[in-house]
C-alpha atoms as a PDB file:
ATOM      1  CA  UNK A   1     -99.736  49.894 -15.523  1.00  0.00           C
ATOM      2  CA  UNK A   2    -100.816  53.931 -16.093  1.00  0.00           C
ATOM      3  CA  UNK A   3    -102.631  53.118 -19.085  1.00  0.00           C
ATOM      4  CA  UNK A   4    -100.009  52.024 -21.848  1.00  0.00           C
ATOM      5  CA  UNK A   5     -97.464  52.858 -19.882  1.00  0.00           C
ATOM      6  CA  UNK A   6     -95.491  50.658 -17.145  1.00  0.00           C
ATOM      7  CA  UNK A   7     -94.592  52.782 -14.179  1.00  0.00           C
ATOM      8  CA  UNK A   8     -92.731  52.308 -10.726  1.00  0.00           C
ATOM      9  CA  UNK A   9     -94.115  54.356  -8.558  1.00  0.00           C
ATOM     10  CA  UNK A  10     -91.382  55.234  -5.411  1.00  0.00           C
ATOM     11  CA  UNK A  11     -88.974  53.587  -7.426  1.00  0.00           C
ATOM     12  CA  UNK A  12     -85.958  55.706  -5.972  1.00  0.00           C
ATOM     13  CA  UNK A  13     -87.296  55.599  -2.395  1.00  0.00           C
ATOM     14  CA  UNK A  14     -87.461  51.849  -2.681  1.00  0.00           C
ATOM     15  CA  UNK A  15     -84.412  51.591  -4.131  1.00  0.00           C
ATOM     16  CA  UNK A  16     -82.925  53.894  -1.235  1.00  0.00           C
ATOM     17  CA  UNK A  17     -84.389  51.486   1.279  1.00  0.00           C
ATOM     18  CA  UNK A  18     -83.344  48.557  -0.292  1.00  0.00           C
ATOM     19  CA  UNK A  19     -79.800  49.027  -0.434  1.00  0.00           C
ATOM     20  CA  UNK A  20     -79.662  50.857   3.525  1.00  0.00           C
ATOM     21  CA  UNK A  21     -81.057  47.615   4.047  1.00  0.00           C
ATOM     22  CA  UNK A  22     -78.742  45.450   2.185  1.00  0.00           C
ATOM     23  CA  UNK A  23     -75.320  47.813   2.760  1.00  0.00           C
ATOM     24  CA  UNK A  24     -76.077  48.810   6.390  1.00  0.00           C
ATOM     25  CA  UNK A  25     -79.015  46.615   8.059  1.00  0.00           C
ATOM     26  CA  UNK A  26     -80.878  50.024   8.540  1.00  0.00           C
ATOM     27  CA  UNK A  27     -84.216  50.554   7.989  1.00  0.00           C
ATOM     28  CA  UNK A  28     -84.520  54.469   6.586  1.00  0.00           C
ATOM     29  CA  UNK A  29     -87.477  56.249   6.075  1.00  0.00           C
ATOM     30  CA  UNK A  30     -88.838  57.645   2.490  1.00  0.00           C
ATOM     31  CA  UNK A  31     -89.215  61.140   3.240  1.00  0.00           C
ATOM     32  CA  UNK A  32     -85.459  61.721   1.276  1.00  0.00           C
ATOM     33  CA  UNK A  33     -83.550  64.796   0.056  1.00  0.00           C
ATOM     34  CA  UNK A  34     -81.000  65.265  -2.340  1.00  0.00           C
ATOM     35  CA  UNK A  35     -77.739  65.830  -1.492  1.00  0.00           C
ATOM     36  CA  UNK A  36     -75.817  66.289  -4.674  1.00  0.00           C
ATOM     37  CA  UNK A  37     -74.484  63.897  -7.365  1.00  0.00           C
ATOM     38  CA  UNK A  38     -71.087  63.275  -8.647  1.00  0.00           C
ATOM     39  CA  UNK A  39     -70.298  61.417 -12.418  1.00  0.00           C
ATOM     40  CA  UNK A  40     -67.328  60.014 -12.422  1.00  0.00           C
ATOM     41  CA  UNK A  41     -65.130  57.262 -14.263  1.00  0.00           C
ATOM     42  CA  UNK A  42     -64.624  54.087 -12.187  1.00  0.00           C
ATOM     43  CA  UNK A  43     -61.076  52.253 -12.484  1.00  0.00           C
ATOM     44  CA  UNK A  44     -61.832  49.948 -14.785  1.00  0.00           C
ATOM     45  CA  UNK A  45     -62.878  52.685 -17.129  1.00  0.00           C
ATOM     46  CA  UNK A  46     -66.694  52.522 -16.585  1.00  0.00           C
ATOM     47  CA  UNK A  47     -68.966  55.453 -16.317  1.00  0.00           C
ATOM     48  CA  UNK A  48     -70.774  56.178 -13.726  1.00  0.00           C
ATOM     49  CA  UNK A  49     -73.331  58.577 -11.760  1.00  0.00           C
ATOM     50  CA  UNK A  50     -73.299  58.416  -8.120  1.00  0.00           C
ATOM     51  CA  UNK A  51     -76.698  60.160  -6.530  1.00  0.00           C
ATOM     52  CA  UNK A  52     -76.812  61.181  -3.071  1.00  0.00           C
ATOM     53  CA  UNK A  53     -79.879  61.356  -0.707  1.00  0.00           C
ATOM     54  CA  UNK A  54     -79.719  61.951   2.590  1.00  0.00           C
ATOM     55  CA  UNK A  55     -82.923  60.001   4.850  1.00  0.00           C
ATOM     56  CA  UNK A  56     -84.327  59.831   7.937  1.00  0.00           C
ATOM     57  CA  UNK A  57     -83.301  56.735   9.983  1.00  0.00           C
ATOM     58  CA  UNK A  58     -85.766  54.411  11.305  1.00  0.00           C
ATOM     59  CA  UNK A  59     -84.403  51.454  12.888  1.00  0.00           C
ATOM     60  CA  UNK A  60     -81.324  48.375  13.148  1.00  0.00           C
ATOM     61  CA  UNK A  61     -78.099  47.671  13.923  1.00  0.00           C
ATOM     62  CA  UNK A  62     -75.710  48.634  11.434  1.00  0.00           C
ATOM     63  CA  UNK A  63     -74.284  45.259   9.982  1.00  0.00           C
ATOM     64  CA  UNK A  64     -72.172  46.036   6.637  1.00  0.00           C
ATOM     65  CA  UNK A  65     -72.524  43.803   3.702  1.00  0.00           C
ATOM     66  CA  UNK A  66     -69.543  41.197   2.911  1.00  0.00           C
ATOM     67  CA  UNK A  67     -67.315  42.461   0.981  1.00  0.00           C
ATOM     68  CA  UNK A  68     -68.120  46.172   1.198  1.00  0.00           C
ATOM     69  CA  UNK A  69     -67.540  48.578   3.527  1.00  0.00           C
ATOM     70  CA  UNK A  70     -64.853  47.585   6.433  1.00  0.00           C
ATOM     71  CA  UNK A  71     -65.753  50.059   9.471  1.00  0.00           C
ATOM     72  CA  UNK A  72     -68.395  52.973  10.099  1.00  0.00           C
ATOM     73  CA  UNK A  73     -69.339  55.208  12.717  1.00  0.00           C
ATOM     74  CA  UNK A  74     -72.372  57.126  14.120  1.00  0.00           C
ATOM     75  CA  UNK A  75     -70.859  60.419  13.960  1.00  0.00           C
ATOM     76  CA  UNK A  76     -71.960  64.071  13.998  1.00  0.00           C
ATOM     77  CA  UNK A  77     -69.976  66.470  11.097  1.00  0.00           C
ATOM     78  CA  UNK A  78     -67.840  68.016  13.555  1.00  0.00           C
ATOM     79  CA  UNK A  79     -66.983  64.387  14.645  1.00  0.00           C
ATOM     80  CA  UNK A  80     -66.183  63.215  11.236  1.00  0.00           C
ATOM     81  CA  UNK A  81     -63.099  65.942  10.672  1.00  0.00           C
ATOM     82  CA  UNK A  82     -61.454  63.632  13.189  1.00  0.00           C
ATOM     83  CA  UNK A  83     -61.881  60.552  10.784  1.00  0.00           C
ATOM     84  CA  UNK A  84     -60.208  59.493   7.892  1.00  0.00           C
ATOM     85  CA  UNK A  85     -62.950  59.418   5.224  1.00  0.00           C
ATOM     86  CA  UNK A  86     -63.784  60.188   1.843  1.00  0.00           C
ATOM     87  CA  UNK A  87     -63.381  63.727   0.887  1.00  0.00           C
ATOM     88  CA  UNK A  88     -66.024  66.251   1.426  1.00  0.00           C
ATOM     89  CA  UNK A  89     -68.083  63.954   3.810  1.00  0.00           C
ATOM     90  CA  UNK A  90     -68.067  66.485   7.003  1.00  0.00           C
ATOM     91  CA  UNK A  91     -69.509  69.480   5.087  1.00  0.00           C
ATOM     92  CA  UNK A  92     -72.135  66.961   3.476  1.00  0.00           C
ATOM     93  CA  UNK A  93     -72.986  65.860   7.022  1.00  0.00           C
ATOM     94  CA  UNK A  94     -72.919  69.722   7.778  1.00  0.00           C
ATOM     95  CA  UNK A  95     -75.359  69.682   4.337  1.00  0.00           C
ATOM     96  CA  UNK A  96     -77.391  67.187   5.785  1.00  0.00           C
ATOM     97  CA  UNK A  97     -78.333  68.432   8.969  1.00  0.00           C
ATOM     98  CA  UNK A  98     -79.548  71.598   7.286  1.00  0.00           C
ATOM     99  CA  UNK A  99     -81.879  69.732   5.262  1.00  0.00           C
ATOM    100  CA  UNK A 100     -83.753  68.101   7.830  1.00  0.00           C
ATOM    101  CA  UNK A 101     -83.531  70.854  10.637  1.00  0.00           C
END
């Protein structure tokens, strides 16, 4: 509590770490910067806002969650123009490195 008023303090860097954890098996640090953010209309017709933040990694073996992602690769930006992937991921790894140079 912060007086009346329930708080959750780190909430996004928890959150960050949580799902690197769950998704990946990584272990990222909290120091994060934003990346960008996208809104978009799912499929099945929902709304939704996807927020990108870009973190330092820590630790693990990367070990994807059933039922979600179905390869990955440690790869630098130039590397990832050689890779089938979603659109705009190279110059957000380009992004990316900038931030924490």
């Amino acid at each position: 509590m912060n007086g009346d008023v329930l708080d959750f303090e780190d909430a996004v860097e928890k959150l960050v770490a949580r799902e690197a954890r769950e998704e990946a098996g990584v272990e990222v640090g909290r120091e994060l910067k934003y990346l960008n953010s996208v809104a978009y209309v799912r499929p099945d017709g929902v709304p939704s806002l996807f927020v990108k933040f870009v973190a330092p990694y820590f630790s693990g073996e990367v070990t994807l969650e059933e039922g979600g992602f179905t390869e990955f690769a440690w790869v630098t930006a130039e590397e990832a123009k050689g890779y089938e992937c979603i659109m705009g991921m190279p110059e957000e790894l380009e992004q990316a490195d900038r931030l924490f140079a």
